[in-house]
N, C-alpha and C. Protein backbone atom coordinates (compact mmCIF):
# COMPACT_ATOMS: atom_id res chain seq x y z
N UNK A 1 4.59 62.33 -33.99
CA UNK A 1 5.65 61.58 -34.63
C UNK A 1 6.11 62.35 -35.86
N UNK A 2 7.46 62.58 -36.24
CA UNK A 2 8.03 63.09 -36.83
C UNK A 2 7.61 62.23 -38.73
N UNK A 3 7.91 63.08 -40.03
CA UNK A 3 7.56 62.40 -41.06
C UNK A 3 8.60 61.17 -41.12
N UNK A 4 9.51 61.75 -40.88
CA UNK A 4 10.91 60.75 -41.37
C UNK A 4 10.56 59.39 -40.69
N UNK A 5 10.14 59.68 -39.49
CA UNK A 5 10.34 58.63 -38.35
C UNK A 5 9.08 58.01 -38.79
N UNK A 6 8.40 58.21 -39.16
CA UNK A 6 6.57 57.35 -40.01
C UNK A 6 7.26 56.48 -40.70
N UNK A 7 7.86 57.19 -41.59
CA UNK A 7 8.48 56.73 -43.22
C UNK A 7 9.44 55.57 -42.71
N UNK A 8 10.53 55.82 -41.72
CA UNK A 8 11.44 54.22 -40.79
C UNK A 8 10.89 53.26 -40.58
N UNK A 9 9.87 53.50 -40.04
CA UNK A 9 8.77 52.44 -39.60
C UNK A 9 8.39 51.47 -40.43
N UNK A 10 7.48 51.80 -41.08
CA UNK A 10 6.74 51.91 -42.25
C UNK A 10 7.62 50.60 -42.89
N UNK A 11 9.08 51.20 -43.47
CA UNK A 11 9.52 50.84 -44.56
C UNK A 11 10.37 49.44 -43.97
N UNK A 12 10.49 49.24 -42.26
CA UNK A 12 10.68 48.20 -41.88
C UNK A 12 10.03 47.35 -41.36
N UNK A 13 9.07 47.80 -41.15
CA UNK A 13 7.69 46.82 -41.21
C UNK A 13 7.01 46.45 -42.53
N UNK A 14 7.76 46.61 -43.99
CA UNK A 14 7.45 46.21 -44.59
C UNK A 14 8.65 44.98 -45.74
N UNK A 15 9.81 45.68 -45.04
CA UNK A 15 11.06 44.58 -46.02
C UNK A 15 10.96 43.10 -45.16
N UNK A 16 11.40 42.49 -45.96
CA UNK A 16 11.29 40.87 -45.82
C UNK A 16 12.54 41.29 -44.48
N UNK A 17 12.03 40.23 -43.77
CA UNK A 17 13.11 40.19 -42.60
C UNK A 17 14.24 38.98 -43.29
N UNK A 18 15.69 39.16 -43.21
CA UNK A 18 16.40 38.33 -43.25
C UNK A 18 16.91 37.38 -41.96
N UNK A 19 16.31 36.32 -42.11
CA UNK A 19 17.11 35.26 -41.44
C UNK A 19 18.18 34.85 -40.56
N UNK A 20 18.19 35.19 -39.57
CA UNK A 20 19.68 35.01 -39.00
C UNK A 20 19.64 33.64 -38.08
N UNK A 21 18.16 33.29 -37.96
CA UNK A 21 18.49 31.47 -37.40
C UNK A 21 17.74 30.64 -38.20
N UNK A 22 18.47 29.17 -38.08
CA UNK A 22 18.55 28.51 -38.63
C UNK A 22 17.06 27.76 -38.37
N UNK A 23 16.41 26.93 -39.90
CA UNK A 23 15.37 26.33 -39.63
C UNK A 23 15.72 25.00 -39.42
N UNK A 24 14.52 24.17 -38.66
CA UNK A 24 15.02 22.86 -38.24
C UNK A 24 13.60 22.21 -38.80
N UNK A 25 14.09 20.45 -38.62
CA UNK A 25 13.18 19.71 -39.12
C UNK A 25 12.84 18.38 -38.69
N UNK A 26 11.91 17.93 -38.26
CA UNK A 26 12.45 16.34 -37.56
C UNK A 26 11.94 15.29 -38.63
N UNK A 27 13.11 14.42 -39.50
CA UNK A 27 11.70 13.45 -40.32
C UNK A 27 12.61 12.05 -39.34
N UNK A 28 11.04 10.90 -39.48
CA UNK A 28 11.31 9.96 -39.27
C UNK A 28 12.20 8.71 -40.30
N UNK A 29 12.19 8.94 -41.07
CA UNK A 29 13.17 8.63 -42.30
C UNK A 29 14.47 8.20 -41.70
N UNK A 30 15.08 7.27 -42.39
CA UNK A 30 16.90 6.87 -41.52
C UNK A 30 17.89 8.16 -42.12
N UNK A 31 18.91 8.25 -41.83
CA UNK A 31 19.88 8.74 -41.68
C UNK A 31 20.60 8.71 -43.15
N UNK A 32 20.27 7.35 -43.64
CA UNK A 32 21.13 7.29 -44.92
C UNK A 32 20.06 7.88 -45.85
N UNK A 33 18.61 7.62 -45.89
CA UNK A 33 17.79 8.28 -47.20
C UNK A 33 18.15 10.17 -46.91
N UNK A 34 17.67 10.68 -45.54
CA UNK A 34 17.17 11.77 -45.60
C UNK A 34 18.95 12.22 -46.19
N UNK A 35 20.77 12.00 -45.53
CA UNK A 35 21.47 12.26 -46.27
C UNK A 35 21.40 12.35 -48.04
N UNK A 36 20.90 11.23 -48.64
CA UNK A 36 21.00 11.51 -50.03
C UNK A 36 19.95 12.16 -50.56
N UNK A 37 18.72 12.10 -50.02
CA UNK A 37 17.46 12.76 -50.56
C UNK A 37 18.28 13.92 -50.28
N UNK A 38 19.18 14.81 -49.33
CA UNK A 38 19.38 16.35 -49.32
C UNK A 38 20.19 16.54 -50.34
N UNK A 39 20.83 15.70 -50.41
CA UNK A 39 21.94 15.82 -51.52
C UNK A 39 21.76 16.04 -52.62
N UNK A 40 20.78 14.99 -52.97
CA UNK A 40 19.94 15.04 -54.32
C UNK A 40 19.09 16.26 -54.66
N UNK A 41 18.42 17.08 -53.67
CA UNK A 41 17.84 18.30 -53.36
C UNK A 41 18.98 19.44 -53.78
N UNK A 42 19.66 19.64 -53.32
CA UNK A 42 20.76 20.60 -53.08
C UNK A 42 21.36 20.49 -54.63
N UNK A 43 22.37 19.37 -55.29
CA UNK A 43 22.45 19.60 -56.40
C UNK A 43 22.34 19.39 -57.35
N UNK A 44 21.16 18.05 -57.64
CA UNK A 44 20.23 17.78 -58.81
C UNK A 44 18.98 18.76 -58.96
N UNK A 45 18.16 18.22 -58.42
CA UNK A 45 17.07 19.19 -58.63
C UNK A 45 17.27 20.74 -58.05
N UNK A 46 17.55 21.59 -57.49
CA UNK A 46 17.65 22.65 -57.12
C UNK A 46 19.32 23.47 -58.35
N UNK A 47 20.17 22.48 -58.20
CA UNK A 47 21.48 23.06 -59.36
C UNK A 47 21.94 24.06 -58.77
N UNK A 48 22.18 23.75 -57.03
CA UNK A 48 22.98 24.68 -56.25
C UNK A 48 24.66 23.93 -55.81
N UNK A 49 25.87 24.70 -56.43
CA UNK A 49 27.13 23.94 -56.35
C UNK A 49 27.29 23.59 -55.01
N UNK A 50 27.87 22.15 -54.71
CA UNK A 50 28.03 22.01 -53.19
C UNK A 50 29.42 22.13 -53.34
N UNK A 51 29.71 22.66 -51.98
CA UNK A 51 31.25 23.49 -51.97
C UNK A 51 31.85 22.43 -51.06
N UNK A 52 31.63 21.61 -49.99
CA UNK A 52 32.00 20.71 -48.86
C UNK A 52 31.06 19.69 -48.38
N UNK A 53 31.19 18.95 -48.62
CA UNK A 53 30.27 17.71 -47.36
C UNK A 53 30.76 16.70 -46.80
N UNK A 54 30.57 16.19 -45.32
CA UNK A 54 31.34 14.95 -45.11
C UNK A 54 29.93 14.17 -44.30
N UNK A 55 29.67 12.92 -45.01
CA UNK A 55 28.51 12.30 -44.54
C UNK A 55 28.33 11.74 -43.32
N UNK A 56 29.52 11.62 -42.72
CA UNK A 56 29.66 10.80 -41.42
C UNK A 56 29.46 11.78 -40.35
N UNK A 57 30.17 12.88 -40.34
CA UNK A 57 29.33 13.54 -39.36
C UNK A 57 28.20 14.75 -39.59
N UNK A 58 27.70 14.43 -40.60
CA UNK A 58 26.40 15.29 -41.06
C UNK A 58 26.37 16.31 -41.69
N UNK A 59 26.92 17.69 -42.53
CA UNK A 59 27.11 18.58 -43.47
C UNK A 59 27.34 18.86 -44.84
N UNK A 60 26.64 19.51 -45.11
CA UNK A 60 26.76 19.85 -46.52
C UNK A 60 26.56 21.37 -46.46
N UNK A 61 27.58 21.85 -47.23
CA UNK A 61 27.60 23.42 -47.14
C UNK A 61 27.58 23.65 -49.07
N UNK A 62 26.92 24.62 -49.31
CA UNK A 62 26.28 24.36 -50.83
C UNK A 62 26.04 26.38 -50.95
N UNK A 63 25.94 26.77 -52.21
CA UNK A 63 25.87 28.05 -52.89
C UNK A 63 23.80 28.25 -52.86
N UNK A 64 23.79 28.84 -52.17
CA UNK A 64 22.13 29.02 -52.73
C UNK A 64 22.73 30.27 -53.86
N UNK A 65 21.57 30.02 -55.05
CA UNK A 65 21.82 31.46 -56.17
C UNK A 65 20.16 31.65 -56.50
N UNK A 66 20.37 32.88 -56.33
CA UNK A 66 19.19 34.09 -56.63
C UNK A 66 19.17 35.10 -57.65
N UNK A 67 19.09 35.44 -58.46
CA UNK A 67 18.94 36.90 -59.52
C UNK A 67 20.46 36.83 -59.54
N UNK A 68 21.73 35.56 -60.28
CA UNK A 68 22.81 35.63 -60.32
C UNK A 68 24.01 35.88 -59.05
N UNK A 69 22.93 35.54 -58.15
CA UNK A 69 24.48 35.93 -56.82
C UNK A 69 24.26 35.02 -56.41
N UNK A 70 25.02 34.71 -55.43
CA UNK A 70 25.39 33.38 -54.69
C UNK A 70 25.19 34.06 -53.51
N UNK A 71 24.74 32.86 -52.07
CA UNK A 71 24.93 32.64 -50.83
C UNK A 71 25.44 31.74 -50.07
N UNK A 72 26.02 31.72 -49.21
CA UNK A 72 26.49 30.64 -48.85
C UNK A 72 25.58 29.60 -47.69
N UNK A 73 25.10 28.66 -47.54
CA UNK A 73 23.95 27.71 -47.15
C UNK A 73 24.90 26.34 -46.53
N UNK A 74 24.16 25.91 -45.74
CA UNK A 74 24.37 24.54 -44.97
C UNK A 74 22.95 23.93 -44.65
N UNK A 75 23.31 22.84 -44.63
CA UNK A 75 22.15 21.77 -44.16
C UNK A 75 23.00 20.69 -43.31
N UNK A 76 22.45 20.79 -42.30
CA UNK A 76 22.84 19.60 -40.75
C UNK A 76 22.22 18.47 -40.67
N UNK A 77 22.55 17.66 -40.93
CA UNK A 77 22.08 16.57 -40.00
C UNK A 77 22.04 15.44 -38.75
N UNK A 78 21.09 15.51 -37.57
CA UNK A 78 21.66 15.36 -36.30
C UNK A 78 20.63 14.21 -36.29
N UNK A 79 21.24 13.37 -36.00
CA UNK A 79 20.94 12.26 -35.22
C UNK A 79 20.35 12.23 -33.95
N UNK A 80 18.79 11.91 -33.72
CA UNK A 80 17.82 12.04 -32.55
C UNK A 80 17.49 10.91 -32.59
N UNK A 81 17.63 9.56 -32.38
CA UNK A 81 17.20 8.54 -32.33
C UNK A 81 16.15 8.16 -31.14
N UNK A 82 17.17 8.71 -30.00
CA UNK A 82 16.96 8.43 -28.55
C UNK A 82 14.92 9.50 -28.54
N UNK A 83 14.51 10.39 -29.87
CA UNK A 83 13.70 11.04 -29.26
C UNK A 83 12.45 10.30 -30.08
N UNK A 84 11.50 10.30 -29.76
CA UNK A 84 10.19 9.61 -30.02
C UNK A 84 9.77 11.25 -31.32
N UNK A 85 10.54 12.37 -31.94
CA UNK A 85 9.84 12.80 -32.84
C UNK A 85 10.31 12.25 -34.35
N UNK A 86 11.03 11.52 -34.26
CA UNK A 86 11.81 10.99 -35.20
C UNK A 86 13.81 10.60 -35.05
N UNK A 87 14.46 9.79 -36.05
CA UNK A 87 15.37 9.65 -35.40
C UNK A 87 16.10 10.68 -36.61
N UNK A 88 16.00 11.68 -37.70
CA UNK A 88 17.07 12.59 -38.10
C UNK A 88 16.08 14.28 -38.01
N UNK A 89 16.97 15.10 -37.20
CA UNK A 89 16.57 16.33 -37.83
C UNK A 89 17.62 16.84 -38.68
N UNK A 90 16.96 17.47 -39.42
CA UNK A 90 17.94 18.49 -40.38
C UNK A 90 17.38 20.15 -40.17
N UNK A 91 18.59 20.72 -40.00
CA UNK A 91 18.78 22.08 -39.85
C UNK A 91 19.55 22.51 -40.96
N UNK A 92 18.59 23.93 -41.62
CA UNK A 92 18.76 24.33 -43.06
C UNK A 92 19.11 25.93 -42.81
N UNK A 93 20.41 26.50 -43.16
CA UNK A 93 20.77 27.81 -42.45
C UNK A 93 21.21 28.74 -44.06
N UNK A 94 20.45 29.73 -44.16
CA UNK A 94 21.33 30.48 -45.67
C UNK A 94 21.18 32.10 -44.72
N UNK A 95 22.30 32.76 -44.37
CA UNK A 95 21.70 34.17 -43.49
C UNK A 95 21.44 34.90 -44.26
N UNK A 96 21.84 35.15 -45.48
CA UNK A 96 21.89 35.89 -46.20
C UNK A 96 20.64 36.15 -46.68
N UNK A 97 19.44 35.07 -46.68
CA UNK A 97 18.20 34.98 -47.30
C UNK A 97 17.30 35.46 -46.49
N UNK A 98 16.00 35.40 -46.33
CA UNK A 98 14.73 35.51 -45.66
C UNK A 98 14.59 33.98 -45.12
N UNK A 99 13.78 33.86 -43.93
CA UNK A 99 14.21 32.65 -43.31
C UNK A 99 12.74 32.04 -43.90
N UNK A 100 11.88 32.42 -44.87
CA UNK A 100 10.93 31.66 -45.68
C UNK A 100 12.00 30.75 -46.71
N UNK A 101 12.98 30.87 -47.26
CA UNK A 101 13.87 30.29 -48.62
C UNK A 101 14.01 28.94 -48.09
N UNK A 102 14.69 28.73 -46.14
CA UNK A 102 15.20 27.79 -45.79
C UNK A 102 14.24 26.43 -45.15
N UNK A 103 12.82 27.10 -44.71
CA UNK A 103 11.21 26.73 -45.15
C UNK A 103 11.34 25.80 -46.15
N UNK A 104 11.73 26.67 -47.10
CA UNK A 104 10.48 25.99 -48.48
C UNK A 104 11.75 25.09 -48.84
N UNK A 105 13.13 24.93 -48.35
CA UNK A 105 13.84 24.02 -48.95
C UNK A 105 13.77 22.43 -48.04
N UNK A 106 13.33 22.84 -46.90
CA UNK A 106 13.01 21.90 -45.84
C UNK A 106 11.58 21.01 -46.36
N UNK A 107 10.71 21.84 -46.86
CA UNK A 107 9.39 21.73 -47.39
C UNK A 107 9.71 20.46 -48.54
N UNK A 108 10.40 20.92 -49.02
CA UNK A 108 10.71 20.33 -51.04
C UNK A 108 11.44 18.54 -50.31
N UNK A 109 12.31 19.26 -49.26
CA UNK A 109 12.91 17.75 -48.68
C UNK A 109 12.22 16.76 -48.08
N UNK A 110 11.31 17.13 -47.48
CA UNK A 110 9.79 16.39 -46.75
C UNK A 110 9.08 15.69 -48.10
N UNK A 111 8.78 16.34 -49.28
CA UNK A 111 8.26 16.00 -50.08
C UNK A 111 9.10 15.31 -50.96
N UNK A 112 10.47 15.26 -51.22
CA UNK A 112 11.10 14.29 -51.75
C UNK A 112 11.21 12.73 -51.35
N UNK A 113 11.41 13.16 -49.82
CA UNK A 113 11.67 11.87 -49.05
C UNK A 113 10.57 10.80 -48.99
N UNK A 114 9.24 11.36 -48.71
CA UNK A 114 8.41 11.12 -49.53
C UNK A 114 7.50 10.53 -50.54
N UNK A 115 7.88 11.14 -51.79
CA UNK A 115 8.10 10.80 -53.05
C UNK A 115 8.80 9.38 -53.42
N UNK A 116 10.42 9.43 -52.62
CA UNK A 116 10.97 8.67 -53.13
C UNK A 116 11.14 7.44 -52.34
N UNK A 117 10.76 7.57 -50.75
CA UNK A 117 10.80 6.20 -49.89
C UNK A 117 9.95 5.94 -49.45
N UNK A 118 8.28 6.78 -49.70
CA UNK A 118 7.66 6.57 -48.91
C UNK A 118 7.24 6.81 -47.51
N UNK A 119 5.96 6.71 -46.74
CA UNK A 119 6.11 6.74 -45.54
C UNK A 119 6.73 6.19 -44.82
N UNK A 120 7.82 6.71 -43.39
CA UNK A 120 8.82 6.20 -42.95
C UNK A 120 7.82 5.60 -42.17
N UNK A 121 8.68 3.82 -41.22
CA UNK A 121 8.14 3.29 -40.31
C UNK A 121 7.89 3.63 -39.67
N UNK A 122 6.66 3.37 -38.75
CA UNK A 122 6.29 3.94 -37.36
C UNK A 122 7.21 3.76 -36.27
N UNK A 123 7.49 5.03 -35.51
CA UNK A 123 8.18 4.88 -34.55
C UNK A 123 8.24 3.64 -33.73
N UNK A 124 9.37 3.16 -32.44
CA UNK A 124 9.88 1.90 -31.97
C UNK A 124 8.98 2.93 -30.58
N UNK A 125 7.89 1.76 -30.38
CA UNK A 125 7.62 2.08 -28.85
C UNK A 125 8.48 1.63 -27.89
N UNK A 126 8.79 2.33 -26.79
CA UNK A 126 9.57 1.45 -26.19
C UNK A 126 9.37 -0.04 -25.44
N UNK A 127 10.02 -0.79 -24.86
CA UNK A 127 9.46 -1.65 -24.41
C UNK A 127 9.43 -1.79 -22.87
N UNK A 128 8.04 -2.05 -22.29
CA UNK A 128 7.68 -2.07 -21.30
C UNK A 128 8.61 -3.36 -20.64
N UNK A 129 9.22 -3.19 -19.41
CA UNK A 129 10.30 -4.26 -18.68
C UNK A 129 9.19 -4.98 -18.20
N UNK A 130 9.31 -6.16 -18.00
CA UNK A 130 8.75 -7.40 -17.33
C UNK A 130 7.90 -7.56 -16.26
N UNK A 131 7.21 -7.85 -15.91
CA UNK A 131 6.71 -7.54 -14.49
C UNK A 131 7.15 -9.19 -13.88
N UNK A 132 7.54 -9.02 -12.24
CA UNK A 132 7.96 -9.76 -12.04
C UNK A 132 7.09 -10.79 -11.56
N UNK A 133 7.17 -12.42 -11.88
CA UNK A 133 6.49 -12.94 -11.57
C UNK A 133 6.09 -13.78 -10.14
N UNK A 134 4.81 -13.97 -10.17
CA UNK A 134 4.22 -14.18 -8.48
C UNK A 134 4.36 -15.90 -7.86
N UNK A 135 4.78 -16.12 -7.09
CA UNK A 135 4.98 -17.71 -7.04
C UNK A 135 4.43 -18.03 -5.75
């Protein structure tokens, strides 16, 4: 193996990989906390400008800032009701970052929600139909 070609290697097996998909999240929490708990995440506690959001169909697109630069970031929220892992996931996307940043902002949101509502109710088992009766 050539030096140069050691040294390529090497030096990309060692930079932070940047991110190009998006992290996801399932909490059992409703729809209206985990919306404002992100919100509240995004630009109270964190003091990242939100540039767009429309609550009804789920987005918020917001500035992540690092060592004075800006990125541009979204957080999704999709409605899974119908699935027994919870009824909201949120998907947290910044490409520009290392896909640990969009982790630990998912992380901070788990722990807000949390914090501030408590453990969500236990999932709705479904209900078993009737058995028909014998006469």
């Amino acid at each position: 193996m050539k030096p140069w070609a050691a040294i390529v290697v090497t030096a990309a097996l060692l930079l932070p990989s940047v991110g190009k998909a998006k992290k996801t999240e399932d909490y059992r929490h409703t729809y209206d906390q985990v919306w404002r708990a992100a919100v509240r995440l995004i630009r109270v506690d964190q003091g990242y400008p939100i540039r767009d959001r429309d609550e009804s169909i789920g987005y918020l697109l917001f500035d992540y800032r690092d060592d004075g630069r800006s990125y541009p970031g979204s957080v999704e929220l999709i409605r899974i009701e119908d699935r027994g892992s919870g009824p909201v996931r949120v998907a947290i996307q910044i490409p520009a970052m290392p896909s640990y940043i969009e982790r630990m902002l998912l992380d901070k949101l788990e722990k807000k929600l949390l914090d501030e509502y408590g453990e969500p109710s236990a999932p709705k088992k479904p209900e078993e139909p009737d058995e028909p009766k014998e006469e």
